[in-house]
C-alpha atoms as a PDB file:
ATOM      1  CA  UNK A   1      49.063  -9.232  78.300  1.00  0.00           C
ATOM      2  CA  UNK A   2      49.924  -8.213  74.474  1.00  0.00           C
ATOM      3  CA  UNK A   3      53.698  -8.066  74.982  1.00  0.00           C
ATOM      4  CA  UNK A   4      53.174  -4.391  73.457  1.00  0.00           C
ATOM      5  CA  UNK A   5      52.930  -0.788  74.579  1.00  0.00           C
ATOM      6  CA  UNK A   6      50.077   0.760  73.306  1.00  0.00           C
ATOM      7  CA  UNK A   7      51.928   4.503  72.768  1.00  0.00           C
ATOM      8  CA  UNK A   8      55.203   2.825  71.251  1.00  0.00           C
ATOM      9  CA  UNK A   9      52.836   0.684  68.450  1.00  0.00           C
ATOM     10  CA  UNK A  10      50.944   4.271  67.912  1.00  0.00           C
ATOM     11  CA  UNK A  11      54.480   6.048  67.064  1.00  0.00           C
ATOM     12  CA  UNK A  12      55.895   2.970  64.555  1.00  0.00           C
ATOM     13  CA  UNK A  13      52.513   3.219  62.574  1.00  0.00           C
ATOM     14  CA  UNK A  14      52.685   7.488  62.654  1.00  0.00           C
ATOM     15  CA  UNK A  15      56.196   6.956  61.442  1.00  0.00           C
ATOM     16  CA  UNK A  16      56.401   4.414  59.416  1.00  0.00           C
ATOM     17  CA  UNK A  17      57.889   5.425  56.277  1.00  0.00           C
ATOM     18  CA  UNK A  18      59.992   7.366  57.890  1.00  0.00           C
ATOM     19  CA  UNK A  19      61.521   5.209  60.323  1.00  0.00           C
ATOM     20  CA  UNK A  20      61.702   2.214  57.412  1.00  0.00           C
ATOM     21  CA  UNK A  21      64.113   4.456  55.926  1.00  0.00           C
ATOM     22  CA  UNK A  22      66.284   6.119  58.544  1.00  0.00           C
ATOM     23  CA  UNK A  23      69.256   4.503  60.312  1.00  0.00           C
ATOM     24  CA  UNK A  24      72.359   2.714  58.764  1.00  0.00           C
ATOM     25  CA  UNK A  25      71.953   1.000  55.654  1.00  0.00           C
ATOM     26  CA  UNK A  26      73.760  -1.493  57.054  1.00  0.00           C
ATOM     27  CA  UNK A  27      72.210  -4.845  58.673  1.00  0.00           C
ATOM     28  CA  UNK A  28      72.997  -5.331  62.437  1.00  0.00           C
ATOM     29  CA  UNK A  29      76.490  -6.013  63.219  1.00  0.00           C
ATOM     30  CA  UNK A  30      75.707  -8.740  65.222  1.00  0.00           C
ATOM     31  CA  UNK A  31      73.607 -10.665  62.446  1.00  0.00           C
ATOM     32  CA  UNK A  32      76.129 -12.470  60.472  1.00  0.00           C
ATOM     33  CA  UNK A  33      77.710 -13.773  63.634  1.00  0.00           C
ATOM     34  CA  UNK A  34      74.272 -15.459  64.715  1.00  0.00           C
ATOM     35  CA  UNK A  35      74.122 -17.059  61.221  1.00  0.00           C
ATOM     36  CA  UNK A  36      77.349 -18.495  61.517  1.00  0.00           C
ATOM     37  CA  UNK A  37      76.308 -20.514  64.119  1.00  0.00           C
ATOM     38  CA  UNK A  38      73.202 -21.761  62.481  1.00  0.00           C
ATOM     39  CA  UNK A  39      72.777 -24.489  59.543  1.00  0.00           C
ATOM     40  CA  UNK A  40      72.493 -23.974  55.890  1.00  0.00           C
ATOM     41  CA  UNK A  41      68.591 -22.950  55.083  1.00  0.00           C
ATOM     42  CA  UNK A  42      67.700 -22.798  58.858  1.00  0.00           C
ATOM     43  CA  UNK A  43      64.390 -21.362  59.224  1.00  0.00           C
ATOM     44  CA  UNK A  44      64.424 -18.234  61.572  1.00  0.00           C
ATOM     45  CA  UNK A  45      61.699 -15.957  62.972  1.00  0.00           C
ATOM     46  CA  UNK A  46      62.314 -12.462  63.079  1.00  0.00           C
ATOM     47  CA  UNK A  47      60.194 -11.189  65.766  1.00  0.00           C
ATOM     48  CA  UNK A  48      60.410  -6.969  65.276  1.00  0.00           C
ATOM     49  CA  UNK A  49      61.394  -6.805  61.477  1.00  0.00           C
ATOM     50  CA  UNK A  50      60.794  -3.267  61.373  1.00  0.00           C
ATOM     51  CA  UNK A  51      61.724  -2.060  57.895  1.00  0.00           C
ATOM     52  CA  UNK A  52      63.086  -5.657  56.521  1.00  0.00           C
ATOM     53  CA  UNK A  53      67.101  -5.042  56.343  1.00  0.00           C
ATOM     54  CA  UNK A  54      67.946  -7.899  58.518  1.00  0.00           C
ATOM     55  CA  UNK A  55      65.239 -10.204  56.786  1.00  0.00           C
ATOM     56  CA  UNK A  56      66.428  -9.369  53.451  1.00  0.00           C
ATOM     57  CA  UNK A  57      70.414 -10.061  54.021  1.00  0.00           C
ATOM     58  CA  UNK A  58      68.850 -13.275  56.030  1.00  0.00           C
ATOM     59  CA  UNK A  59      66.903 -14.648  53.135  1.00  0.00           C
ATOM     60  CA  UNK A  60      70.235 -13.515  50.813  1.00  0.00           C
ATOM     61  CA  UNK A  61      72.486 -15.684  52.734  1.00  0.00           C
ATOM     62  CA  UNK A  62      70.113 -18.727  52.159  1.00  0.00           C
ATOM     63  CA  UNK A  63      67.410 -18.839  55.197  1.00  0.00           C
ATOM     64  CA  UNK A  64      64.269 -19.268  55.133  1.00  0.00           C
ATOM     65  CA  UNK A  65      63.109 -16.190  57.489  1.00  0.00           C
ATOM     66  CA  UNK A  66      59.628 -16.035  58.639  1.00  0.00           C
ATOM     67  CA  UNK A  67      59.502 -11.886  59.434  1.00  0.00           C
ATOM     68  CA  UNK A  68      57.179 -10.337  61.477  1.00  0.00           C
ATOM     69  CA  UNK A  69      56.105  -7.081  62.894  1.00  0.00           C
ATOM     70  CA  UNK A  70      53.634  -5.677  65.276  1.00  0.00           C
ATOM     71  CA  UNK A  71      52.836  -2.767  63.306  1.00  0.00           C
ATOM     72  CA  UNK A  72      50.897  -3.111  60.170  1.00  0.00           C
ATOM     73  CA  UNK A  73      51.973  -0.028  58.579  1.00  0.00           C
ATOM     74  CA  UNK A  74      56.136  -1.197  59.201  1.00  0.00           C
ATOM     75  CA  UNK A  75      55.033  -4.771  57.980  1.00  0.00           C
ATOM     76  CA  UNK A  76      54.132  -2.829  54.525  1.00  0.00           C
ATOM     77  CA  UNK A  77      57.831  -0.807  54.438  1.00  0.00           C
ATOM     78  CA  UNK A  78      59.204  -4.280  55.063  1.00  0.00           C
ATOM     79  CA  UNK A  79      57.052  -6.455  52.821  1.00  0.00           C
ATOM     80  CA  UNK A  80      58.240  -3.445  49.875  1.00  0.00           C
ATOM     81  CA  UNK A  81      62.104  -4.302  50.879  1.00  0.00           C
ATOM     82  CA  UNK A  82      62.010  -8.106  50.829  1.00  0.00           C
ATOM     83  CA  UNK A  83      59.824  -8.700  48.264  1.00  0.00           C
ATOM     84  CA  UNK A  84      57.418 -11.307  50.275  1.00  0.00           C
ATOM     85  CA  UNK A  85      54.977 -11.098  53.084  1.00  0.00           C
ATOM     86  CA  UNK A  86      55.317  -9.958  56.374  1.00  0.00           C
ATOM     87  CA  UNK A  87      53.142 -11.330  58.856  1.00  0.00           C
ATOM     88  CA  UNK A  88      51.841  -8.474  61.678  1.00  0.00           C
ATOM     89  CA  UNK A  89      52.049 -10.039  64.855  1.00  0.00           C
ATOM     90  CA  UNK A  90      52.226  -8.934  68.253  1.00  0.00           C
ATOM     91  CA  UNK A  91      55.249 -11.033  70.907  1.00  0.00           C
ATOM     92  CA  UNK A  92      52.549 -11.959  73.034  1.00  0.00           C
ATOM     93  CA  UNK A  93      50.829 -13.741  69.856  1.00  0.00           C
ATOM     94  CA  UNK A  94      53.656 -16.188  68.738  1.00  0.00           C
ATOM     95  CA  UNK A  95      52.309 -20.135  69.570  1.00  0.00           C
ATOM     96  CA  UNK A  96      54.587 -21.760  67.419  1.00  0.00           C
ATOM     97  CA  UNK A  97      55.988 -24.613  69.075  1.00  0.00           C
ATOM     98  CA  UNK A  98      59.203 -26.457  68.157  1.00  0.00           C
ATOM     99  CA  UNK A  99      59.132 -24.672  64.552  1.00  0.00           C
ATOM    100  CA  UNK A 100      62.527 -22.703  64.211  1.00  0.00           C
ATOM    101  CA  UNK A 101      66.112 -23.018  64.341  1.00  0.00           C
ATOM    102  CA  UNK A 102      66.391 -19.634  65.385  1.00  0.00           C
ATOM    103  CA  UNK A 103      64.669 -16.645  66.557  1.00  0.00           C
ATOM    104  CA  UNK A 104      65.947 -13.042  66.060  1.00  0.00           C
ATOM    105  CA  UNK A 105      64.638 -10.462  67.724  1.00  0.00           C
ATOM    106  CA  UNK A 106      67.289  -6.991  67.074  1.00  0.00           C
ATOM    107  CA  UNK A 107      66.336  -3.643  68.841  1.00  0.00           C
ATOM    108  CA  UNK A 108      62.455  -5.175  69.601  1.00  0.00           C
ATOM    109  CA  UNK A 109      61.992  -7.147  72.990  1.00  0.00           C
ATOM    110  CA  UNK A 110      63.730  -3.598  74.323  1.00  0.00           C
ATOM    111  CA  UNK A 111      59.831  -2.336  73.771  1.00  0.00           C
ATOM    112  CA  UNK A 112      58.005  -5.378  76.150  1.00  0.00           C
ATOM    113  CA  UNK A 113      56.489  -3.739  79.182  1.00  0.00           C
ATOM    114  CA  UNK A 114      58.989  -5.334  81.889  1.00  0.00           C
ATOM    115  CA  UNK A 115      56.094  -7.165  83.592  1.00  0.00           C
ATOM    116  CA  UNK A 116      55.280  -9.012  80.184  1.00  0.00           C
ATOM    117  CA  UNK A 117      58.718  -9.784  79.012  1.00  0.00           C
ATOM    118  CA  UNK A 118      58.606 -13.391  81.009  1.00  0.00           C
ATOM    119  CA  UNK A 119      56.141 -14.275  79.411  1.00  0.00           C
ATOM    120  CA  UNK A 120      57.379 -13.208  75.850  1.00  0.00           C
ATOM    121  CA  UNK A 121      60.157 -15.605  76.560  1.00  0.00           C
ATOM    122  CA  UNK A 122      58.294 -18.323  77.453  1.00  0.00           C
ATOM    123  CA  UNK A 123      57.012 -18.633  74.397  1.00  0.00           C
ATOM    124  CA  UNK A 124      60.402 -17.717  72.344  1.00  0.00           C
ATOM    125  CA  UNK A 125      61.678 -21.111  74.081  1.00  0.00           C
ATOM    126  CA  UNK A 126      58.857 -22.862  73.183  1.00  0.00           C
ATOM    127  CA  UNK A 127      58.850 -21.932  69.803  1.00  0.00           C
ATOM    128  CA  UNK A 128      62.476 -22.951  69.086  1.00  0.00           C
ATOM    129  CA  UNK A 129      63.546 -26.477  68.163  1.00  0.00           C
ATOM    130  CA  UNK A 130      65.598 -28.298  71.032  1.00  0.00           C
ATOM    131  CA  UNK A 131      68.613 -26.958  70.401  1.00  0.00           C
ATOM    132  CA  UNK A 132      67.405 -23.546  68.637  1.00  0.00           C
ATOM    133  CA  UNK A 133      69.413 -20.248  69.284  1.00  0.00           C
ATOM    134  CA  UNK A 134      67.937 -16.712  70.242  1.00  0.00           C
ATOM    135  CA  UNK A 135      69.381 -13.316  69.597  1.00  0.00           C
ATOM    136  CA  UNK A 136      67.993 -10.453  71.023  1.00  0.00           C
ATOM    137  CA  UNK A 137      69.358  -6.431  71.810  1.00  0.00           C
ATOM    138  CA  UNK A 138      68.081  -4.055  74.536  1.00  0.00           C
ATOM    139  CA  UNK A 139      69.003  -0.766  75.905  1.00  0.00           C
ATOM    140  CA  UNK A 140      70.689  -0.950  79.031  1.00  0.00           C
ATOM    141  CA  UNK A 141      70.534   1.365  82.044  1.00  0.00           C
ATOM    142  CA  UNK A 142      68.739  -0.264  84.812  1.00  0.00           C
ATOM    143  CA  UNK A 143      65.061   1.274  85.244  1.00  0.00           C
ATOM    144  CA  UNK A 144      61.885   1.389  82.379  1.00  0.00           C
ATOM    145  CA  UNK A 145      60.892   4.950  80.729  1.00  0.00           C
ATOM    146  CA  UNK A 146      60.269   6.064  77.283  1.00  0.00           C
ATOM    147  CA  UNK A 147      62.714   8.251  75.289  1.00  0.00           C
ATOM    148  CA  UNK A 148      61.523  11.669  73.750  1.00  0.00           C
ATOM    149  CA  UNK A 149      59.273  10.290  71.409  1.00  0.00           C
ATOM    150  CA  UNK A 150      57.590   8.713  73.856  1.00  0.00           C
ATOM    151  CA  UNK A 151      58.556   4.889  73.056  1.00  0.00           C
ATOM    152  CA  UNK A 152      58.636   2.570  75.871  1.00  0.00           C
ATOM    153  CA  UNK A 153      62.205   0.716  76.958  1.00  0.00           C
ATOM    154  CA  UNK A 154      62.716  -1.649  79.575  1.00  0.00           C
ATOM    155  CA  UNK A 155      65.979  -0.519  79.898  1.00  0.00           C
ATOM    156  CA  UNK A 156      67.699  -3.582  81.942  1.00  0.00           C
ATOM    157  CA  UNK A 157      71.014  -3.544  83.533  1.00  0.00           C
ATOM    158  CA  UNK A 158      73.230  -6.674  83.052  1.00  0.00           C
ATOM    159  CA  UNK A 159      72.146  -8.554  85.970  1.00  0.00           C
ATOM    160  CA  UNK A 160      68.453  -8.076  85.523  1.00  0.00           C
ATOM    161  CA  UNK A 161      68.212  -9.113  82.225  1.00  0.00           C
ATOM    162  CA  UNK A 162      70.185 -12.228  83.110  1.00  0.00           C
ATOM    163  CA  UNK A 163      67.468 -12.825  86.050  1.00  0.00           C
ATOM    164  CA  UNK A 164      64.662 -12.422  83.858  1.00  0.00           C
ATOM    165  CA  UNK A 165      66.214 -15.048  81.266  1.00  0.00           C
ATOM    166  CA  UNK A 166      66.724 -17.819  84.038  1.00  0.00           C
ATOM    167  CA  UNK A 167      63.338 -17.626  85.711  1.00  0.00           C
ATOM    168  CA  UNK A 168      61.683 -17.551  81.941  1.00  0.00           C
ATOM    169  CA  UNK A 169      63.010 -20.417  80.783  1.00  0.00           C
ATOM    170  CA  UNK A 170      65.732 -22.986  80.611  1.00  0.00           C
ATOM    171  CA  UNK A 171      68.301 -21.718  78.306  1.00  0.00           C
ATOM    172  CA  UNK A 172      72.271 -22.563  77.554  1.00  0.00           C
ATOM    173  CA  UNK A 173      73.955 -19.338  78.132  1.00  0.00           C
ATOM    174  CA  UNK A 174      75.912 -18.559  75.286  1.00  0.00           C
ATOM    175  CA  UNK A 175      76.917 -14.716  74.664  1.00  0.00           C
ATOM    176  CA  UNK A 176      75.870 -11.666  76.708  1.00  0.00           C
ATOM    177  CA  UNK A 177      77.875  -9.008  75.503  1.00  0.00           C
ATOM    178  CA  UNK A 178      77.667  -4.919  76.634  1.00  0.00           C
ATOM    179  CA  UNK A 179      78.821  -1.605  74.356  1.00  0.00           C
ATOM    180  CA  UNK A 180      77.710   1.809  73.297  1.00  0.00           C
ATOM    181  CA  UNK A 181      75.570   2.178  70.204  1.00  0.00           C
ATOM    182  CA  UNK A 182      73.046   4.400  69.106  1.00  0.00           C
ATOM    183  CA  UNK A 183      69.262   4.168  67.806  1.00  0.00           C
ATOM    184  CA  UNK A 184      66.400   6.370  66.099  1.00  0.00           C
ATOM    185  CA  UNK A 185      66.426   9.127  68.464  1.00  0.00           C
ATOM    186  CA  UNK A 186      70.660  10.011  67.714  1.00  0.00           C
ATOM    187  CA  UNK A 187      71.640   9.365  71.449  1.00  0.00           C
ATOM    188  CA  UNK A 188      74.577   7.460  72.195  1.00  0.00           C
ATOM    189  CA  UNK A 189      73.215   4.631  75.332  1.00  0.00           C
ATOM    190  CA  UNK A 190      74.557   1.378  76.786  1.00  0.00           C
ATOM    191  CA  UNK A 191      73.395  -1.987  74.824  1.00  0.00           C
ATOM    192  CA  UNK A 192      73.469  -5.444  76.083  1.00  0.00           C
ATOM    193  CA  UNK A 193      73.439  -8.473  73.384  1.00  0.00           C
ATOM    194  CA  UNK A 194      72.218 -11.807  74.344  1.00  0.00           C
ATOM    195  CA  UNK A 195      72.767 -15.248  72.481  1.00  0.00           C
ATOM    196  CA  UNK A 196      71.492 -18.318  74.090  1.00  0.00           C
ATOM    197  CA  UNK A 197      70.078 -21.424  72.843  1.00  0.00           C
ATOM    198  CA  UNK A 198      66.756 -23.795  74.521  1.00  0.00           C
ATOM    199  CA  UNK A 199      68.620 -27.256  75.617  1.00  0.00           C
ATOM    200  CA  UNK A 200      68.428 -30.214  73.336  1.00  0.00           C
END
């Protein structure tokens, strides 16, 4: 499996330019957190770029960030931000193995078909350094749908999501933290942040 719903990669290309440019111009607020913990010049995948903020406040700070995207037409919005390529890839394409200190992944695993995710992880731990930390954001609620643009969520509660981690892969637990926030469609939902790190 692709790691991708077909419908939800069919809305991010229709609404590309628009969606580059919509949301806080702020980066995530959970971003300079994650890069505290990291080295000077770590090099970090960004797995769901979408339009490039977090990428460009990344490669500000001093990383060497390796965006991607599975949509060609966001890769383009974010490849106009940063000033350097983005590469379009799909989460059931990564194959790195032991390349990066750190993989990011804000507001974009939330889209894996629930069945697929596993796998997705999988190869997130493989492609981290012993050692290497993981970020990633999903909307929480505890059953799959898609919202009224038709975008797919998994939509995990707490306890799932921590299942799904453990049977993935081996992994030091390091944050998993739950709040309100909002996204692209205005509505206010529950959000569960997760930090851990493959063993050295």
């Amino acid at each position: 499996m692709s790691g991708s719903d077909a419908r939800t990669l069919a809305f991010y290309a229709a609404e590309a330019p628009v969606y580059s440019a919509s949301g806080p111009s702020g980066v995530s607020r959970h971003l300079d957190h994650f890069l505290d913990r990291l080295p000077a010049g770590a090099e970090i995948l960004e797995l769901g770029c979408g339009g490039g903020r977090d990428a460009a406040h990344m490669i500000v700070r001093g990383f060497a960030v390796d965006p991607t995207d599975g949509v060609a037409e966001i890769a383009a919005q974010a490849e106009a931000r940063i000033g350097r390529p983005v590469r379009v890839m799909r989460f059931g394409e990564l194959d790195a193995v032991g390349r990066y200190d750190a993989i990011w992944a804000s507001a974009s695993l939330l889209h894996v078909p629930r069945g697929d995710l596993p796998g997705v992880l999988a190869r997130i731990h493989r492609a981290l350094k012993p050692g290497g930390l993981h970020f990633a954001s999903y909307k929480g609620g505890g059953r799959e749908g898609r919202d009224r643009f038709g975008r797919y969520f998994n939509y995990f509660a707490r306890e799932e999501l921590e299942s799904v981690y453990r049977d993935a892969a081996s992994w030091d637990w390091l944050d998993l933290t739950e709040g309100l926030g909002g996204g692209y469609d205005g509505v206010q939902v529950p959000w569960i942040q997760i930090t851990v790190r493959r063993p050295l």
